[in-house]
PDB file of N, CA and C in Angstrom:
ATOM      1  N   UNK A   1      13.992 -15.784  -9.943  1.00  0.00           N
ATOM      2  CA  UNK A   1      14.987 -16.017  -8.918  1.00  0.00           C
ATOM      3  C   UNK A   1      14.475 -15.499  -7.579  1.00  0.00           C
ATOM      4  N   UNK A   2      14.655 -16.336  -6.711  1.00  0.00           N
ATOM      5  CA  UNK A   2      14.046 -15.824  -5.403  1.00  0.00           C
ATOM      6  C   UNK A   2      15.038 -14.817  -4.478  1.00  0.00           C
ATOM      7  N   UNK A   3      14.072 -13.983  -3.664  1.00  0.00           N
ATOM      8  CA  UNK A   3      15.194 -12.788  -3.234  1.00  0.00           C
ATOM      9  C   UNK A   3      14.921 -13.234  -1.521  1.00  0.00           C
ATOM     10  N   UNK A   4      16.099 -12.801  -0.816  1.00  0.00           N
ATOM     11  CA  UNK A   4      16.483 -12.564   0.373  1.00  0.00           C
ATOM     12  C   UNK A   4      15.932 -11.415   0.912  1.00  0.00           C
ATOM     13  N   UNK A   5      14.986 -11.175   1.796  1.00  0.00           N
ATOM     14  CA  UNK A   5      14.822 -10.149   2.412  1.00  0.00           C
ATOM     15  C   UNK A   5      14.744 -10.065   3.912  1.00  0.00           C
ATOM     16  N   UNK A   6      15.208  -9.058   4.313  1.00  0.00           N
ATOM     17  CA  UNK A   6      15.548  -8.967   5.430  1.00  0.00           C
ATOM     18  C   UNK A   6      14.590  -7.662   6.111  1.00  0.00           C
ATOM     19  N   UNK A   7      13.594  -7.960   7.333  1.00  0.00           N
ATOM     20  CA  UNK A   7      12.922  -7.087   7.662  1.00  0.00           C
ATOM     21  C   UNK A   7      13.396  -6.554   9.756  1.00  0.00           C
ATOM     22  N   UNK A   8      13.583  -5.777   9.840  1.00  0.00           N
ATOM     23  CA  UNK A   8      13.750  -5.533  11.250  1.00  0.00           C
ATOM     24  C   UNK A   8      12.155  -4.981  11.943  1.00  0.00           C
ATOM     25  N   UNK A   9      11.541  -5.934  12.847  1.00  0.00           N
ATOM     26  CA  UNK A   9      10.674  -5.730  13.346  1.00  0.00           C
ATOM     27  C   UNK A   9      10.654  -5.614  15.365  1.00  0.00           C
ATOM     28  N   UNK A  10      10.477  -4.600  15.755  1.00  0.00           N
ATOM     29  CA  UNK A  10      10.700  -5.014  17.200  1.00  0.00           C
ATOM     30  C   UNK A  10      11.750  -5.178  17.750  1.00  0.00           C
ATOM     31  N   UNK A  11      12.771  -4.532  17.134  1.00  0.00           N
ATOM     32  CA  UNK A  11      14.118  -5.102  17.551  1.00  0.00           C
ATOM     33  C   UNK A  11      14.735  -6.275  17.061  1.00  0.00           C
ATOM     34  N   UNK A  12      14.237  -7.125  16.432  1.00  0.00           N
ATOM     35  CA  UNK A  12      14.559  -8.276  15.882  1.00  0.00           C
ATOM     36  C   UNK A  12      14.694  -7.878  14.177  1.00  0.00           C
ATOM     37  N   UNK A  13      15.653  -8.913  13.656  1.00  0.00           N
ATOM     38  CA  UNK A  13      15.946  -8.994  12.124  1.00  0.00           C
ATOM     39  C   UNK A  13      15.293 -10.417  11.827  1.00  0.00           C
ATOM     40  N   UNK A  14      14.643 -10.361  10.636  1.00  0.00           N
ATOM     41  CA  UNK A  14      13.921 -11.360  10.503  1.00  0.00           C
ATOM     42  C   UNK A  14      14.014 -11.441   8.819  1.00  0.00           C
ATOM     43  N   UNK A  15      14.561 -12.820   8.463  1.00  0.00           N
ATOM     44  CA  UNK A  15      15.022 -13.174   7.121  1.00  0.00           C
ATOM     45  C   UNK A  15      14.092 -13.731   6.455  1.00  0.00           C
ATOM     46  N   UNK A  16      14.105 -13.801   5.067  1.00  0.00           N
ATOM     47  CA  UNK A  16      12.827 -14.864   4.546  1.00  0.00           C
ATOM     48  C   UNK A  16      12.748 -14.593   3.324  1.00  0.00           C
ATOM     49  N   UNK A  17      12.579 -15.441   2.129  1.00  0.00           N
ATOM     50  CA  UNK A  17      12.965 -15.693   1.164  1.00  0.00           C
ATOM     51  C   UNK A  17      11.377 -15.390   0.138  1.00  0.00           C
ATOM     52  N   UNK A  18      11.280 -13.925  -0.624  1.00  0.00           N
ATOM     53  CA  UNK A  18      10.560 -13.736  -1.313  1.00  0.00           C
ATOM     54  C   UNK A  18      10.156 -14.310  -2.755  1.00  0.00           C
ATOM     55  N   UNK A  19       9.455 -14.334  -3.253  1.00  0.00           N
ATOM     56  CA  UNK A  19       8.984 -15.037  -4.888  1.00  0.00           C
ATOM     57  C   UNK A  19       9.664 -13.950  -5.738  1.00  0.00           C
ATOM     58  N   UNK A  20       9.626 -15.050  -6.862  1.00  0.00           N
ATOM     59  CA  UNK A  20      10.365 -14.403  -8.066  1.00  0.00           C
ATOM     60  C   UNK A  20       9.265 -12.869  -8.376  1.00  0.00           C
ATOM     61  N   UNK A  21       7.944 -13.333  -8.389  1.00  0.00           N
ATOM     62  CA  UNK A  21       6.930 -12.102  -8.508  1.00  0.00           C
ATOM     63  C   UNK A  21       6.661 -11.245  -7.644  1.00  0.00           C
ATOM     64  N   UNK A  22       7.820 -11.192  -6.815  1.00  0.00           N
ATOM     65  CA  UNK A  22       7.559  -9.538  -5.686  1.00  0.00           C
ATOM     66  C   UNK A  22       8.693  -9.338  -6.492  1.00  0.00           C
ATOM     67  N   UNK A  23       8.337  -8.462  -7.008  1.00  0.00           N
ATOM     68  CA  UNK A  23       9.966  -7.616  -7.703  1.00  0.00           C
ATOM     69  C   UNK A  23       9.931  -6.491  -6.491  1.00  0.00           C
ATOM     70  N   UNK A  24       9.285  -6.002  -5.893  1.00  0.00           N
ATOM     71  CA  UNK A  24       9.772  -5.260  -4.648  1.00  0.00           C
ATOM     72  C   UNK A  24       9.655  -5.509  -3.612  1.00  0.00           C
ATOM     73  N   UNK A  25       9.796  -6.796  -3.080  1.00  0.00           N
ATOM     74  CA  UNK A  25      10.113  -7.186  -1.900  1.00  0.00           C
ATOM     75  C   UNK A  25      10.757  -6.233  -0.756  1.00  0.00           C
ATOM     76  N   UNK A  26      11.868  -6.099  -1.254  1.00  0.00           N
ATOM     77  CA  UNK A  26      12.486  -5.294  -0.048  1.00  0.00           C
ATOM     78  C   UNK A  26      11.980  -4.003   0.061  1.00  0.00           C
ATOM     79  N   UNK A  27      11.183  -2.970  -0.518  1.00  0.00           N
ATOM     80  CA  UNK A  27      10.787  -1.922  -0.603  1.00  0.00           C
ATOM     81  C   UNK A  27       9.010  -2.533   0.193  1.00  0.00           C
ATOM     82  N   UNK A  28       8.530  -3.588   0.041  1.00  0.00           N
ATOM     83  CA  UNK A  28       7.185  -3.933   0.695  1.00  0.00           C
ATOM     84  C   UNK A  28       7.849  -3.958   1.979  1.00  0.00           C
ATOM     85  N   UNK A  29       8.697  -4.941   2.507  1.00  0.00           N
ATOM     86  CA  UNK A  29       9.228  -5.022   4.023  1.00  0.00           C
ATOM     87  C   UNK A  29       9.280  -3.726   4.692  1.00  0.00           C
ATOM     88  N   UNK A  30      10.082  -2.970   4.141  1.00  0.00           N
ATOM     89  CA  UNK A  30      10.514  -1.384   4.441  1.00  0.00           C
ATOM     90  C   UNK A  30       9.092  -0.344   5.055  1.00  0.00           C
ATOM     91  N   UNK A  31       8.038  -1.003   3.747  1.00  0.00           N
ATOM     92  CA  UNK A  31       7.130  -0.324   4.089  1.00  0.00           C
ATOM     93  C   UNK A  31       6.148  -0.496   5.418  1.00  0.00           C
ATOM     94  N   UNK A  32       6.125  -2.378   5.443  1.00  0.00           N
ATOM     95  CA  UNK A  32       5.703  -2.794   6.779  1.00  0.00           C
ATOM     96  C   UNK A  32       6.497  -1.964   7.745  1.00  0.00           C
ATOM     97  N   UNK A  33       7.351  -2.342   7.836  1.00  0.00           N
ATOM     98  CA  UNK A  33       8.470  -1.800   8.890  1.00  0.00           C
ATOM     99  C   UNK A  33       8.231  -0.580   9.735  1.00  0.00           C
ATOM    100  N   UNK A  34       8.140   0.512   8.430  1.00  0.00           N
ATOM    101  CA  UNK A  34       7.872   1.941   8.672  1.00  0.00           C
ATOM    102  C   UNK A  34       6.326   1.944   9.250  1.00  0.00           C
ATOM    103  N   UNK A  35       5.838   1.684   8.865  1.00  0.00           N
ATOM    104  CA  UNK A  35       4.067   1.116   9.170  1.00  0.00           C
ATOM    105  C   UNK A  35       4.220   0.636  10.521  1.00  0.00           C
ATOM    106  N   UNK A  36       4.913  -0.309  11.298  1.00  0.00           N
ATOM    107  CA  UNK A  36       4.840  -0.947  12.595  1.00  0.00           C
ATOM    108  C   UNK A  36       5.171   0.354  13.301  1.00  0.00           C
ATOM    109  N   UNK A  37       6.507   0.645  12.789  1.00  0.00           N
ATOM    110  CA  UNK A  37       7.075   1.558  13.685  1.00  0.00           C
ATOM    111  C   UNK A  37       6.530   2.544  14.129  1.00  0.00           C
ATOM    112  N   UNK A  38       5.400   3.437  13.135  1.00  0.00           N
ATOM    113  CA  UNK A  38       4.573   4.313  13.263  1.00  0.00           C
ATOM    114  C   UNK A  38       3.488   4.115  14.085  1.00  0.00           C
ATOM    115  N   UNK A  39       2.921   2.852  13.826  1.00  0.00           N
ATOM    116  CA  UNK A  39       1.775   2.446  14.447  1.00  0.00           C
ATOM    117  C   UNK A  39       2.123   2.429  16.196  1.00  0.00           C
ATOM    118  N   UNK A  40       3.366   1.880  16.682  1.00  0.00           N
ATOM    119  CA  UNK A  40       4.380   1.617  17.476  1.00  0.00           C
ATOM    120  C   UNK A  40       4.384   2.802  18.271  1.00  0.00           C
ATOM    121  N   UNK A  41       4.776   3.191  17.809  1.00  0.00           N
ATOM    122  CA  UNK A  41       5.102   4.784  18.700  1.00  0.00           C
ATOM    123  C   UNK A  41       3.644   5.859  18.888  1.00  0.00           C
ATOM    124  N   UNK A  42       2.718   5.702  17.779  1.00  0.00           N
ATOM    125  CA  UNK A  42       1.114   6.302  18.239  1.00  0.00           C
ATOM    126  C   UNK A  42       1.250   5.613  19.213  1.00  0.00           C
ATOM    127  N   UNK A  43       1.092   3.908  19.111  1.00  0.00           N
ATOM    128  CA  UNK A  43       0.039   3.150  20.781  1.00  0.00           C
ATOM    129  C   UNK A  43       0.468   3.665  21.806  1.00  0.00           C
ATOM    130  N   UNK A  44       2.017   4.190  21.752  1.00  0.00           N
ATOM    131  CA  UNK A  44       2.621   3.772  23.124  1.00  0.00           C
ATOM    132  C   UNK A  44       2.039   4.480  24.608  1.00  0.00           C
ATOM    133  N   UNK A  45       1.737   5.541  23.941  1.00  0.00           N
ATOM    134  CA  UNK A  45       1.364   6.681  25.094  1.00  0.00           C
ATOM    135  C   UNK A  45      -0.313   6.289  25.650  1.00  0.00           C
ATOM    136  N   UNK A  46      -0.965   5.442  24.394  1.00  0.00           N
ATOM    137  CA  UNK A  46      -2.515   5.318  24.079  1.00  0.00           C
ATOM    138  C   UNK A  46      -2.950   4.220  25.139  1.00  0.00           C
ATOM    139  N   UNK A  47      -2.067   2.935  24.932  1.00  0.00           N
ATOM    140  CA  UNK A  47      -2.083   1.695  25.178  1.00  0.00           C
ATOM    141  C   UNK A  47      -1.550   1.078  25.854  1.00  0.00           C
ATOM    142  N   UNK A  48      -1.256   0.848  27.395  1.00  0.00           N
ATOM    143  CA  UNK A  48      -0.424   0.437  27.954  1.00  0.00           C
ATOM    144  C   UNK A  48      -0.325  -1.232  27.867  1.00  0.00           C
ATOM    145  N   UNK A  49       0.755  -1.646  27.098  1.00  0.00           N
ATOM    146  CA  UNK A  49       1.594  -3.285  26.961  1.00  0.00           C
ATOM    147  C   UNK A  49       0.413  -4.044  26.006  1.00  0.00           C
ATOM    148  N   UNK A  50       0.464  -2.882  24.712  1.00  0.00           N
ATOM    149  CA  UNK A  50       0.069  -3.421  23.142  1.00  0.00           C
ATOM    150  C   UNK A  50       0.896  -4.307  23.264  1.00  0.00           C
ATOM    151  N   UNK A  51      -0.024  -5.800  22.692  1.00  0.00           N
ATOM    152  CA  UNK A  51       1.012  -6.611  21.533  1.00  0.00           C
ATOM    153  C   UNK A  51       1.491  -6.274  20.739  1.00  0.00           C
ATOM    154  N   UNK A  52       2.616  -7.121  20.344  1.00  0.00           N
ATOM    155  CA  UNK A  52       3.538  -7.173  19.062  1.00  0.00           C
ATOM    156  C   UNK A  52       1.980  -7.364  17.929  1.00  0.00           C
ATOM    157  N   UNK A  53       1.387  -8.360  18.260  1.00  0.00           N
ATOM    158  CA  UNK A  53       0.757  -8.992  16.867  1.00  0.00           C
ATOM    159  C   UNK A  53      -0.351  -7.768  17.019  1.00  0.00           C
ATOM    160  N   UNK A  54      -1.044  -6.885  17.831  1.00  0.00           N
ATOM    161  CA  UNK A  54      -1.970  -6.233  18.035  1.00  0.00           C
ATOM    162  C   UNK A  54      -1.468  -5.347  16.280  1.00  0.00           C
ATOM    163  N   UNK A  55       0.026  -4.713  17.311  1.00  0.00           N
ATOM    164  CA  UNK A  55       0.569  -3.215  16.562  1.00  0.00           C
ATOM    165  C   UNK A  55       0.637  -4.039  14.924  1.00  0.00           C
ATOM    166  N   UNK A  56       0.934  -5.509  14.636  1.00  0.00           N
ATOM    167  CA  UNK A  56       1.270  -5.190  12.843  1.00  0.00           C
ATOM    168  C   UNK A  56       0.222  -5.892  12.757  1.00  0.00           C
ATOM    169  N   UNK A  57      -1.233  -6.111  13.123  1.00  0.00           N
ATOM    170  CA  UNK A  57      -2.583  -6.197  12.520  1.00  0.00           C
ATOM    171  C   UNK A  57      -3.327  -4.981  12.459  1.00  0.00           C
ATOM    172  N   UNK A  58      -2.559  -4.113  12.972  1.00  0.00           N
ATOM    173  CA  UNK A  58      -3.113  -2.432  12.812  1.00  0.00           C
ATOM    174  C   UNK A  58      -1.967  -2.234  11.995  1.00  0.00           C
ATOM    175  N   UNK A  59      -0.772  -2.180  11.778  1.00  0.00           N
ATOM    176  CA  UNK A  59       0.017  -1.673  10.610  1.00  0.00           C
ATOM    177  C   UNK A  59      -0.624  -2.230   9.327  1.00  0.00           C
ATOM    178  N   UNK A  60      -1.073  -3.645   9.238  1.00  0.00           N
ATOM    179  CA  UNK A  60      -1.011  -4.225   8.164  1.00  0.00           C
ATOM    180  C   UNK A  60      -2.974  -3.651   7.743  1.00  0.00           C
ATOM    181  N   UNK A  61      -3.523  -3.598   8.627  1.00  0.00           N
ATOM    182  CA  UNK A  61      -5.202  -2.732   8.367  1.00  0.00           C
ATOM    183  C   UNK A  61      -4.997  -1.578   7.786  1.00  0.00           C
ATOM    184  N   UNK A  62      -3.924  -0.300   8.408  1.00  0.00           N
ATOM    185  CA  UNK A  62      -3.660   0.522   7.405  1.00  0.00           C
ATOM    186  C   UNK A  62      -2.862   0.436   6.407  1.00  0.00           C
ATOM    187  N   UNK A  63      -2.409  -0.447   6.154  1.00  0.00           N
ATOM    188  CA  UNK A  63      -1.785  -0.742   4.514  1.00  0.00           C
ATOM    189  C   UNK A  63      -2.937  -0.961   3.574  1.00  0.00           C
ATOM    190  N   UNK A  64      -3.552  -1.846   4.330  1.00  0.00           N
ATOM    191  CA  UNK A  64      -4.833  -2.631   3.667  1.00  0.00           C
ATOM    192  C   UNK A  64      -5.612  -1.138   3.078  1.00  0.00           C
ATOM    193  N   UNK A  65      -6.019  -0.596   4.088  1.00  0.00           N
ATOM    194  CA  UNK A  65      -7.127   0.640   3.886  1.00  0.00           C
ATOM    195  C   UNK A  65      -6.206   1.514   2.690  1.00  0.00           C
ATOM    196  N   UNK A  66      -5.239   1.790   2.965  1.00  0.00           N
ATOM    197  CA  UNK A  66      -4.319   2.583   2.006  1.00  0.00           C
ATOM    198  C   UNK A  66      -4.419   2.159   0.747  1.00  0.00           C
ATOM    199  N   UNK A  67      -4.084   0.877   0.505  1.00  0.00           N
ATOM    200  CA  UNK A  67      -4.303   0.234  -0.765  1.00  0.00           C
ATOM    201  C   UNK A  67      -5.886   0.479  -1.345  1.00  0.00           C
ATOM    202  N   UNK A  68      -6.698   0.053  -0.898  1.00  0.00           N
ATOM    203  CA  UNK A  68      -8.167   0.069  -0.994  1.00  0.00           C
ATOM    204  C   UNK A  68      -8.513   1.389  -1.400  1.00  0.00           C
ATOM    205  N   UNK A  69      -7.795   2.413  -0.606  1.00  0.00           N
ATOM    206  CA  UNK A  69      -8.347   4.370  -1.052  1.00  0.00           C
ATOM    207  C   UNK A  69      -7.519   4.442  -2.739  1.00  0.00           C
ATOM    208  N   UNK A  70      -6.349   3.763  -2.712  1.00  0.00           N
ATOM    209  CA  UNK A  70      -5.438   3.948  -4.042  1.00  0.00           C
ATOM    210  C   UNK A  70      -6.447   3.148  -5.206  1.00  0.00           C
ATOM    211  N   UNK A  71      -6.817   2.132  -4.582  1.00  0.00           N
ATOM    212  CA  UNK A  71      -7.485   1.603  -5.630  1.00  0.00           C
ATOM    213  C   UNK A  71      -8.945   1.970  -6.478  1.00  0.00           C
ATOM    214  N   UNK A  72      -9.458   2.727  -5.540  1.00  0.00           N
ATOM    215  CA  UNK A  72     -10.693   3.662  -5.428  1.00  0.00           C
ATOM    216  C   UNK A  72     -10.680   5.030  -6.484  1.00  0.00           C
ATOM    217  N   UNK A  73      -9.368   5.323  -6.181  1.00  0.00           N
ATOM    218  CA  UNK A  73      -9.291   6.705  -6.294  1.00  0.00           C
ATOM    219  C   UNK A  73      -8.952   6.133  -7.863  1.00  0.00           C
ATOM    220  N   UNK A  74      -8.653   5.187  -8.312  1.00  0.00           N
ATOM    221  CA  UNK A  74      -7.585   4.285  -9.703  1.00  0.00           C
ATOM    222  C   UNK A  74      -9.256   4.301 -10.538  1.00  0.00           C
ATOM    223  N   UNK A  75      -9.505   3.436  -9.713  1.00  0.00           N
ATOM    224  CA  UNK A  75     -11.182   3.823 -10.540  1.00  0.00           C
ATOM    225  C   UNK A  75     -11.745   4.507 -11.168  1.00  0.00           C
ATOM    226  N   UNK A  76     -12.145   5.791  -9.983  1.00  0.00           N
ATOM    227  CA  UNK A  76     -12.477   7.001 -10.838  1.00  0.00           C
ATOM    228  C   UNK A  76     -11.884   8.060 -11.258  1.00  0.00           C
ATOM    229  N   UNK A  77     -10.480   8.276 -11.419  1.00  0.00           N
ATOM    230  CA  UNK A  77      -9.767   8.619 -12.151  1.00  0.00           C
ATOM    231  C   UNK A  77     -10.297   7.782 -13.719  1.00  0.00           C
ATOM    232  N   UNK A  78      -9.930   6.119 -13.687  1.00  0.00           N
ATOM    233  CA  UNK A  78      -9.774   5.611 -15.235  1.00  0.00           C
ATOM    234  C   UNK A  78     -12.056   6.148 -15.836  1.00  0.00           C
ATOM    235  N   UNK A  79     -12.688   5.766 -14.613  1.00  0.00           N
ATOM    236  CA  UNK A  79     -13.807   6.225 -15.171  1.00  0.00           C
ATOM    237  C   UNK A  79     -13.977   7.780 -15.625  1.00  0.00           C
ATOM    238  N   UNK A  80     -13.282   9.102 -15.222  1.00  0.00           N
ATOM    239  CA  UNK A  80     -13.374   9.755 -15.352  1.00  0.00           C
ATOM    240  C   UNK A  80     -12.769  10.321 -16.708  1.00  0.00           C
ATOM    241  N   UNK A  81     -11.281   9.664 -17.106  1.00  0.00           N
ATOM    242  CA  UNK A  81     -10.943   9.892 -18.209  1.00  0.00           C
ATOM    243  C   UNK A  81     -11.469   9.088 -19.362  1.00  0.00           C
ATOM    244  N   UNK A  82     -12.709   7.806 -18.937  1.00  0.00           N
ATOM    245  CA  UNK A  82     -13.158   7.587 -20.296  1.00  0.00           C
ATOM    246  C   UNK A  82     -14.127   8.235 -20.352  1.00  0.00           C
ATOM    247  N   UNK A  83     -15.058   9.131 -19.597  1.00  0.00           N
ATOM    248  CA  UNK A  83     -16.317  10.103 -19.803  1.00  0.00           C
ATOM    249  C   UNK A  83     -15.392  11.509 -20.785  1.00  0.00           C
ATOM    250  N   UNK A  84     -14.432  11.327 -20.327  1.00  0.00           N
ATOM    251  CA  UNK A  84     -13.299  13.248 -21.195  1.00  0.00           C
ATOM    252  C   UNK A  84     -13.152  12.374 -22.053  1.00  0.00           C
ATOM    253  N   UNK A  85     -13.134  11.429 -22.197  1.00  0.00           N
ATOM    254  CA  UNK A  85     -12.220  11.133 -23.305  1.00  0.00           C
ATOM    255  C   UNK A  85     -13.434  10.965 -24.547  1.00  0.00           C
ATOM    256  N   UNK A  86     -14.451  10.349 -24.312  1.00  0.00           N
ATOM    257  CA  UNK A  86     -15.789   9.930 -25.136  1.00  0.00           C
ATOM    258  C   UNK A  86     -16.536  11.658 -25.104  1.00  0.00           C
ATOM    259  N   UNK A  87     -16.681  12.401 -24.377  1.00  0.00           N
ATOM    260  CA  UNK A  87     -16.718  13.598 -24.624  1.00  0.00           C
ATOM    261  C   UNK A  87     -15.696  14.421 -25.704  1.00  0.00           C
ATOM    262  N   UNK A  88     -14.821  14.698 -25.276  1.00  0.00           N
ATOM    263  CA  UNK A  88     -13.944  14.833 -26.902  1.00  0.00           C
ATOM    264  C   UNK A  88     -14.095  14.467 -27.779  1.00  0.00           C
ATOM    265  N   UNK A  89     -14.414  12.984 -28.293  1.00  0.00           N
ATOM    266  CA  UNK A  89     -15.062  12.527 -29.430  1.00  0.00           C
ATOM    267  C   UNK A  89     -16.069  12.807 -29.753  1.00  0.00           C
ATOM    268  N   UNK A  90     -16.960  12.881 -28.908  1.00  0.00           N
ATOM    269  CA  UNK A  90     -18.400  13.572 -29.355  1.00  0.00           C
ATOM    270  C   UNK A  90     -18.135  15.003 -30.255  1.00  0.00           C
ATOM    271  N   UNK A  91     -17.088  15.530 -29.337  1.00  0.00           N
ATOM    272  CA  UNK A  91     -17.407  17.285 -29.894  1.00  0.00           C
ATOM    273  C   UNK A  91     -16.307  17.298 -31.335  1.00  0.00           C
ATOM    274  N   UNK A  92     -14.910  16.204 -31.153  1.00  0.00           N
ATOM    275  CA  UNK A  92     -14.430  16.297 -32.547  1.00  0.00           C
ATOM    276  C   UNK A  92     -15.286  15.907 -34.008  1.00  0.00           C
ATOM    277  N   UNK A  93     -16.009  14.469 -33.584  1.00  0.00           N
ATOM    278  CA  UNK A  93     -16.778  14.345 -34.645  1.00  0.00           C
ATOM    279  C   UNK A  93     -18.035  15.317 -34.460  1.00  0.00           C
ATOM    280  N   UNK A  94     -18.356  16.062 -33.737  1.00  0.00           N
ATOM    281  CA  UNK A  94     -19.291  17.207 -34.413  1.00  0.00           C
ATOM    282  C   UNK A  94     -18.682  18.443 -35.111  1.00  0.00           C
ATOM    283  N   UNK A  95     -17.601  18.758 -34.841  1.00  0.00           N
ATOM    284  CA  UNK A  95     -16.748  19.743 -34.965  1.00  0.00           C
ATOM    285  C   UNK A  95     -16.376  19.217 -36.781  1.00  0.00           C
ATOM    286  N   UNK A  96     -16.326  17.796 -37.117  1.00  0.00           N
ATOM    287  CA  UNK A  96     -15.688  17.241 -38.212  1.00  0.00           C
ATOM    288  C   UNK A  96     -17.302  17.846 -39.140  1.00  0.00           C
ATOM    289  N   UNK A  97     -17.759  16.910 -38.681  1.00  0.00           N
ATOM    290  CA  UNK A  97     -19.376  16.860 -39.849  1.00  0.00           C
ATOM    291  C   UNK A  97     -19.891  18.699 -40.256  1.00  0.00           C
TER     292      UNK A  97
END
């Protein structure tokens, strides 16, 4: 079932109709959102008369990068627990024999 989401960007509310496979749609918007807004308020002092599209191709680069460090870090975490984990086996079956 497709969902309604509603994102406020810039002062504006902006509607638009998500896929059945974002089950968190409205929690992704939220996050853009918070992401613009942040990005938004760093430029302001930095940048005098940032674009709109400037500030959420830099919100949406640090989402990007964010995702990319999570996914990194997902890695060697899962590589790290199959080296403990194949280590334990080593020492149970020596521990067995």
């Amino acid at each position: 079932m497709e969902q309604i989401v509603t994102i406020e960007l810039f002062g504006q509310s902006h509607t638009f109709k998500a896929n059945e496979e974002v089950s968190q749609a409205a929690q992704v918007a939220d996050l853009l959102a918070e992401e613009v807004a942040r990005v938004e308020n760093q430029q302001a002092g930095q940048v005098p008369n940032i674009s709109k599209l400037t500030i959420l191709m830099l919100a949406a680069l640090n989402i990007a990068n964010e995702h990319m460090e999570l996914k990194r870090n997902h890695f060697k975490l899962l590589h790290e627990i199959a080296d403990r984990s194949g280590s334990l086996i080593r020492t149970l079956d020596a521990a067995v024999q």
